[in-house]
Protein backbone atom coordinates (compact mmCIF):
# COMPACT_ATOMS: atom_id res chain seq x y z
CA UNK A 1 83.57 0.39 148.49
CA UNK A 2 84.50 -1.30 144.97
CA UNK A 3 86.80 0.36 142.88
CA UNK A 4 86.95 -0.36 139.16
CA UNK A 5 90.19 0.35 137.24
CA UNK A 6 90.46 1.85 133.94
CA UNK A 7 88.97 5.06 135.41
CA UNK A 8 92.25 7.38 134.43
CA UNK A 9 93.57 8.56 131.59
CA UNK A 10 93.71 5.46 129.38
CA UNK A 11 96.86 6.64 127.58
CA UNK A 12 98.69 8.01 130.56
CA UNK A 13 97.39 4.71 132.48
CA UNK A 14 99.05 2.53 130.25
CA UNK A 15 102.25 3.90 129.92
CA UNK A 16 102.55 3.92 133.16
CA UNK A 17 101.77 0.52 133.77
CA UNK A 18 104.11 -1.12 130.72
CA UNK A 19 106.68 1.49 131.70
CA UNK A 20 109.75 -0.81 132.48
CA UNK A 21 108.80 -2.82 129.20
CA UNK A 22 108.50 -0.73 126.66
CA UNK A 23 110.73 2.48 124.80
CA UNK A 24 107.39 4.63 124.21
CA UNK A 25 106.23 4.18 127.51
CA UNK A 26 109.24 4.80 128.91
CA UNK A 27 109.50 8.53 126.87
CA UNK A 28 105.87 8.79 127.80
CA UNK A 29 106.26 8.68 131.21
CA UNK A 30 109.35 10.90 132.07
CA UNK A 31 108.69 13.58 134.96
CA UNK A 32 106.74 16.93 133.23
CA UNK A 33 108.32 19.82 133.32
CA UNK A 34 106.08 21.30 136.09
CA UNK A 35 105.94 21.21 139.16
CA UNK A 36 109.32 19.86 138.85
CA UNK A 37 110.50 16.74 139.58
CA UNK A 38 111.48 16.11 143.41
CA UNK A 39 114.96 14.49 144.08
CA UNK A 40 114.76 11.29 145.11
CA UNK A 41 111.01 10.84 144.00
CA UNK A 42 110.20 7.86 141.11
CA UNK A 43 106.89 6.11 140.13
CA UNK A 44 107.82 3.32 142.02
CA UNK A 45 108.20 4.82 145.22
CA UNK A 46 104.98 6.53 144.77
CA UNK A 47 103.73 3.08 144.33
CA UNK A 48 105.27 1.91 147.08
CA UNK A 49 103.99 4.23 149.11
CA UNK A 50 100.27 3.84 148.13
CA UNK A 51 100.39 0.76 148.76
CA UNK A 52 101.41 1.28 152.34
CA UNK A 53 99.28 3.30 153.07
CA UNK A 54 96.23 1.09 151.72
CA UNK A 55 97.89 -1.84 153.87
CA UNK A 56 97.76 -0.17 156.84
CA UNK A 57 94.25 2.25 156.62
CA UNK A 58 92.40 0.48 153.95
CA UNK A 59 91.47 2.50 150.70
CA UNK A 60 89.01 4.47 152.15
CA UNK A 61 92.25 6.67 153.29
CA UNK A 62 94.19 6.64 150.31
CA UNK A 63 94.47 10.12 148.72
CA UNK A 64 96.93 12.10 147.13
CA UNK A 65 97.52 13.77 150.34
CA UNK A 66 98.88 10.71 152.50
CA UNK A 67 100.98 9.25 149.98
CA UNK A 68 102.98 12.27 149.75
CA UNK A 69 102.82 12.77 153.81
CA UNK A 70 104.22 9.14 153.86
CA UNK A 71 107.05 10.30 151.60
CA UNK A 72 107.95 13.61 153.31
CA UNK A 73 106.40 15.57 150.30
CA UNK A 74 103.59 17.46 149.49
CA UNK A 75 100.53 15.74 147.08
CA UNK A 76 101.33 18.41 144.21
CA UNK A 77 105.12 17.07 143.62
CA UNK A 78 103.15 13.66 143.19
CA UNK A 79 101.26 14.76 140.46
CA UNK A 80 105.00 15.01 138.08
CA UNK A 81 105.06 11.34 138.39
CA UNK A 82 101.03 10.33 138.47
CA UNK A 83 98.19 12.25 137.13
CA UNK A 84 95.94 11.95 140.21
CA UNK A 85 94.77 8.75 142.08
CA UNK A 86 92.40 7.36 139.41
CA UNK A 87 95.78 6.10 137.81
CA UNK A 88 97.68 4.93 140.92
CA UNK A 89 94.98 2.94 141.85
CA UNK A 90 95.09 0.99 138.82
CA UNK A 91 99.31 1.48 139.15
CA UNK A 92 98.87 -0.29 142.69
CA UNK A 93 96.63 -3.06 141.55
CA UNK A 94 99.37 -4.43 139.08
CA UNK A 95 102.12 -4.03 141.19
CA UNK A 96 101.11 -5.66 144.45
CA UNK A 97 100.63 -8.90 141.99
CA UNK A 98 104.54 -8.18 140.61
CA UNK A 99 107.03 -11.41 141.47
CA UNK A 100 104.49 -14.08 140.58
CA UNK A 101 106.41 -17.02 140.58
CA UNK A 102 106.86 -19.72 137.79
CA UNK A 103 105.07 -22.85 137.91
CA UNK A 104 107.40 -25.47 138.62
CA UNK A 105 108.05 -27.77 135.68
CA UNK A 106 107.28 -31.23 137.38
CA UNK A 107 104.45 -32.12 135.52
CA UNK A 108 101.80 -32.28 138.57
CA UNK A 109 98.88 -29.97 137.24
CA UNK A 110 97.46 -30.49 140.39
CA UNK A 111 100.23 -29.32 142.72
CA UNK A 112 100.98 -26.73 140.27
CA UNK A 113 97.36 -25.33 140.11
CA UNK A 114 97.18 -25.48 144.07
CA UNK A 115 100.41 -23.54 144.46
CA UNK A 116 99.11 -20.99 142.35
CA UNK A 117 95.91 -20.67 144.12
CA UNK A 118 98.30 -20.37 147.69
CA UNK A 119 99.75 -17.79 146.22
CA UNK A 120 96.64 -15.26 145.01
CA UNK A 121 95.40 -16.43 148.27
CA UNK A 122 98.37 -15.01 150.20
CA UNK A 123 98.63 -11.86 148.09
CA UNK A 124 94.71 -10.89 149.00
CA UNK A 125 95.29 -11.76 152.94
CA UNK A 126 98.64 -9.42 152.33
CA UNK A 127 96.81 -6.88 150.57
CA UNK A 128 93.42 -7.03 151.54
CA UNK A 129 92.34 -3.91 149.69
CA UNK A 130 93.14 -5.33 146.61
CA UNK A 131 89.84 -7.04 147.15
CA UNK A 132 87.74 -3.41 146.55
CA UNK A 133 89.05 -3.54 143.03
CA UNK A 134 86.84 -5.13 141.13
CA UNK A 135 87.07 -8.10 138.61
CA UNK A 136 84.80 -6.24 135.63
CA UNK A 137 87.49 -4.28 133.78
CA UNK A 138 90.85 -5.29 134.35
CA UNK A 139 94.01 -3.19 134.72
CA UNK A 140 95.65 -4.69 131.61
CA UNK A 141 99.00 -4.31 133.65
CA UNK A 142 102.43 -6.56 133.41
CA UNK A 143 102.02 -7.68 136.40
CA UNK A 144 98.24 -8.86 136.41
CA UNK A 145 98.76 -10.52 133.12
CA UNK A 146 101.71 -12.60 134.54
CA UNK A 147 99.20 -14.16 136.95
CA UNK A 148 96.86 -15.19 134.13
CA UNK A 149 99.30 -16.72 131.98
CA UNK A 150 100.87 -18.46 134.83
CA UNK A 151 97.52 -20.08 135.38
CA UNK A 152 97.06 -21.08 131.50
CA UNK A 153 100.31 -22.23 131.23
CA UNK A 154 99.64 -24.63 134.07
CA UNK A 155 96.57 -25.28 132.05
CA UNK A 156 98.10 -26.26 128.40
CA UNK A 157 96.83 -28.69 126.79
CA UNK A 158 92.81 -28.64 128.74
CA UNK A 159 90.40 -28.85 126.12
CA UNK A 160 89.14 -25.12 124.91
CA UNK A 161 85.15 -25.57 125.84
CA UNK A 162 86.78 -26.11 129.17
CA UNK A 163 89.81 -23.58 130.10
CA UNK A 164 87.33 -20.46 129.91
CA UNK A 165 85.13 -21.72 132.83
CA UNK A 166 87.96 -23.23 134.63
CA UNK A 167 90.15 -20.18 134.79
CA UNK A 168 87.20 -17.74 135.44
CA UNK A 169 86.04 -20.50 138.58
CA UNK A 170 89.69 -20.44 140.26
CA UNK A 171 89.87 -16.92 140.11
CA UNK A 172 86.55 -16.67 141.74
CA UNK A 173 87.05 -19.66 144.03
CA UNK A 174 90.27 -18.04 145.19
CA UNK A 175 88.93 -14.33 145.62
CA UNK A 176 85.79 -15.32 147.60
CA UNK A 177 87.17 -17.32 150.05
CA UNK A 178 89.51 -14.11 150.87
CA UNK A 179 87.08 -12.39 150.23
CA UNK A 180 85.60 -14.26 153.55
CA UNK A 181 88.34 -14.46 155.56
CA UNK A 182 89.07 -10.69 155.07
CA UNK A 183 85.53 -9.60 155.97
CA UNK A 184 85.38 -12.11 158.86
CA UNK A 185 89.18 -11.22 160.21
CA UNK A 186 87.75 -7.33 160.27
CA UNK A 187 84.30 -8.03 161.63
CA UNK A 188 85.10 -8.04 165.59
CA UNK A 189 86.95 -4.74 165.11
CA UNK A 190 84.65 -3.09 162.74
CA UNK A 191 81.66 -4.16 164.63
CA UNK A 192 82.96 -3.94 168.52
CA UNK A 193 81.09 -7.97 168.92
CA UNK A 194 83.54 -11.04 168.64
CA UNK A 195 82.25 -13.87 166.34
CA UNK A 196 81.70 -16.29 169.17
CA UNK A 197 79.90 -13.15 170.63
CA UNK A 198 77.48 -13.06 167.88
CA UNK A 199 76.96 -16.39 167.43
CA UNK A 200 76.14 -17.10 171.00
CA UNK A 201 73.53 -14.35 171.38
CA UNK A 202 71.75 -15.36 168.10
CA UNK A 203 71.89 -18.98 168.48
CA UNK A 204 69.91 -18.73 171.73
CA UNK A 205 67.65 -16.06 170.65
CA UNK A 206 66.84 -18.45 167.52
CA UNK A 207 66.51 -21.56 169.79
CA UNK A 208 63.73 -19.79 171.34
CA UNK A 209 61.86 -18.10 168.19
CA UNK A 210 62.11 -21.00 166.02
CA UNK A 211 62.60 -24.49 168.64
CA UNK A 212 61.12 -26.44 165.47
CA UNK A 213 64.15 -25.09 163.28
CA UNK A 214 65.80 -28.53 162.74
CA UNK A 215 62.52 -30.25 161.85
CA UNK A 216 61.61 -27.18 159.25
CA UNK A 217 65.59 -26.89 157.75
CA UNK A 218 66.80 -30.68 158.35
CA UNK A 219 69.64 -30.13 155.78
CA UNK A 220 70.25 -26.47 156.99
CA UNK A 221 70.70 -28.05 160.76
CA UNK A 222 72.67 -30.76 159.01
CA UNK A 223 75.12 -28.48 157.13
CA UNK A 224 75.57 -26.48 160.71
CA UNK A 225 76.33 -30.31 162.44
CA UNK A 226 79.02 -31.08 159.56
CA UNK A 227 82.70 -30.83 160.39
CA UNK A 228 84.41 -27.84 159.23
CA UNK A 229 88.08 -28.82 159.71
CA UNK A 230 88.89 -26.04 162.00
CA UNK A 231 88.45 -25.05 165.98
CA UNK A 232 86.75 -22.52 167.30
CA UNK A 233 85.90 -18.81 165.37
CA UNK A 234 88.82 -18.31 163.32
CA UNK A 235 87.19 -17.25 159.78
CA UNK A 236 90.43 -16.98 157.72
CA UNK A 237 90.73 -21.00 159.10
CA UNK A 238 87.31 -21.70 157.80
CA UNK A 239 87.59 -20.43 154.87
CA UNK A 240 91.21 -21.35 153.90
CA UNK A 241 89.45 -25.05 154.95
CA UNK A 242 86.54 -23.87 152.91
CA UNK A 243 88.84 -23.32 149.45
CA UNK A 244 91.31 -26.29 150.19
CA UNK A 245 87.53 -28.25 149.64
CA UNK A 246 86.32 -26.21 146.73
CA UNK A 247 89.42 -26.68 145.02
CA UNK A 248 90.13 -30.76 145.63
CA UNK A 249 86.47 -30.75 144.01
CA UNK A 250 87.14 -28.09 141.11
CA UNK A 251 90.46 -29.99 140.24
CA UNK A 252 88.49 -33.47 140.67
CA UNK A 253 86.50 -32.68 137.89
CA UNK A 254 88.82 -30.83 135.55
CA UNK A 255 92.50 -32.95 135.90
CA UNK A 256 90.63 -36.37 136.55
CA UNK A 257 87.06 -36.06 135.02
């Protein structure tokens, strides 16, 4: 299921989002009069909330409902604080990205550039859901921008025909190899067959169908042969491996070239 933000009420959405940094969102975003505001209750912890609940069930179970189950309320007393779940979503998206830390000031654009991939990496294994939102429209949220500039501050000083395609690629580098590991850490559970399961069973039955497969895909059957730096079926190994490569290559080009 992909999710695109921005599907809310743009006006209400973006108050919402710049509420803690800015004196018009903050009047714009003040509990409404009706239902009434619930003691205790704040945007935050409605948030908060959400996002537990996505962390624990996935997004395909985040409603209205279960957020305000979670906080010992009912789904209308939500609706004071956040217009319906078109907005949290977008609400959750920037938040679960909030404490991005600075780039160290050492100098090393590679080390620098690596710890920031560890971290997006880390926040999509934490958050796995935040995978179903997709990259098209962005949220346009504190949070999310912080991670960008981050990145281009790293950056400074790369020539402009090249920072485009270089922040686009380690944003996509990043997200599809947790993209991978997130898919392949769910499979066995989702499907009721183990990877080494699967791979077994299909691996003979190919061996018989195809016993000239290695003459007909030499490079294929090499690629399989190749060392892939980890043991066994772990997939979030692999592809951890997998973007530790891609990015030692990416960087290669781009701090060295």
């Amino acid at each position: 299921m992909t999710l695109y933000g921005g599907q809310g009420d743009p006006a209400r959405t973006m108050a919402l989002l710049w509420r803690a940094h800015s004196p018009a969102a903050t009047q714009a975003t003040r509990p409404r009069s009706a239902p009434g505001p619930k003691q205790g209750l704040t945007v935050d912890a409605i948030i908060e909330a959400a996002i537990a609940v996505a962390d624990a069930d996935g997004m395909d179970r985040l409603s209205m409902r279960a957020v305000g189950e979670r906080l010992g309320t009912s789904a209308m007393a939500l609706y004071t604080y956040v217009p319906s779940k078109r907005e949290l979503v977008d609400l959750m998206y920037d938040h679960a990205h909030a404490g991005w830390p600075q780039a160290p000031e050492t100098g090393d654009r590679r080390a620098a550039v690596l710890a920031w991939a560890d971290h997006l990496w880390d926040r999509y294994l934490r958050h796995p859901w935040l995978l179903q939102v997709s990259y098209a429209r962005p949220v346009l949220g504190p949070n999310e921008q912080a991670v960008l500039e981050s990145l281009l501050a790293i950056l400074d000083g790369t020539s402009p025909q090249h920072l485009r395609a270089a922040v686009s690629a380690l944003f996509h580098l990043v997200r599809g190899a947790a993209q991978t590991a997130t898919e392949g850490r769910a499979a066995a559970g989702a499907t009721g067959t183990s990877d080494e399961q699967w791979w077994t069973e299909r691996s003979a039955l190919l061996a018989d169908l195809a016993p000239d497969f290695a003459q007909r895909f030499p490079h294929s059957t090499g690629l399989a042969g190749a060392p892939s730096g980890t043991g066994g079926y772990d997939p979030v190994s692999q592809a951890r491996h997998a973007l530790d490569g891609g990015l030692r290559l990416l960087l290669d080009g781009l701090l060295d070239g």
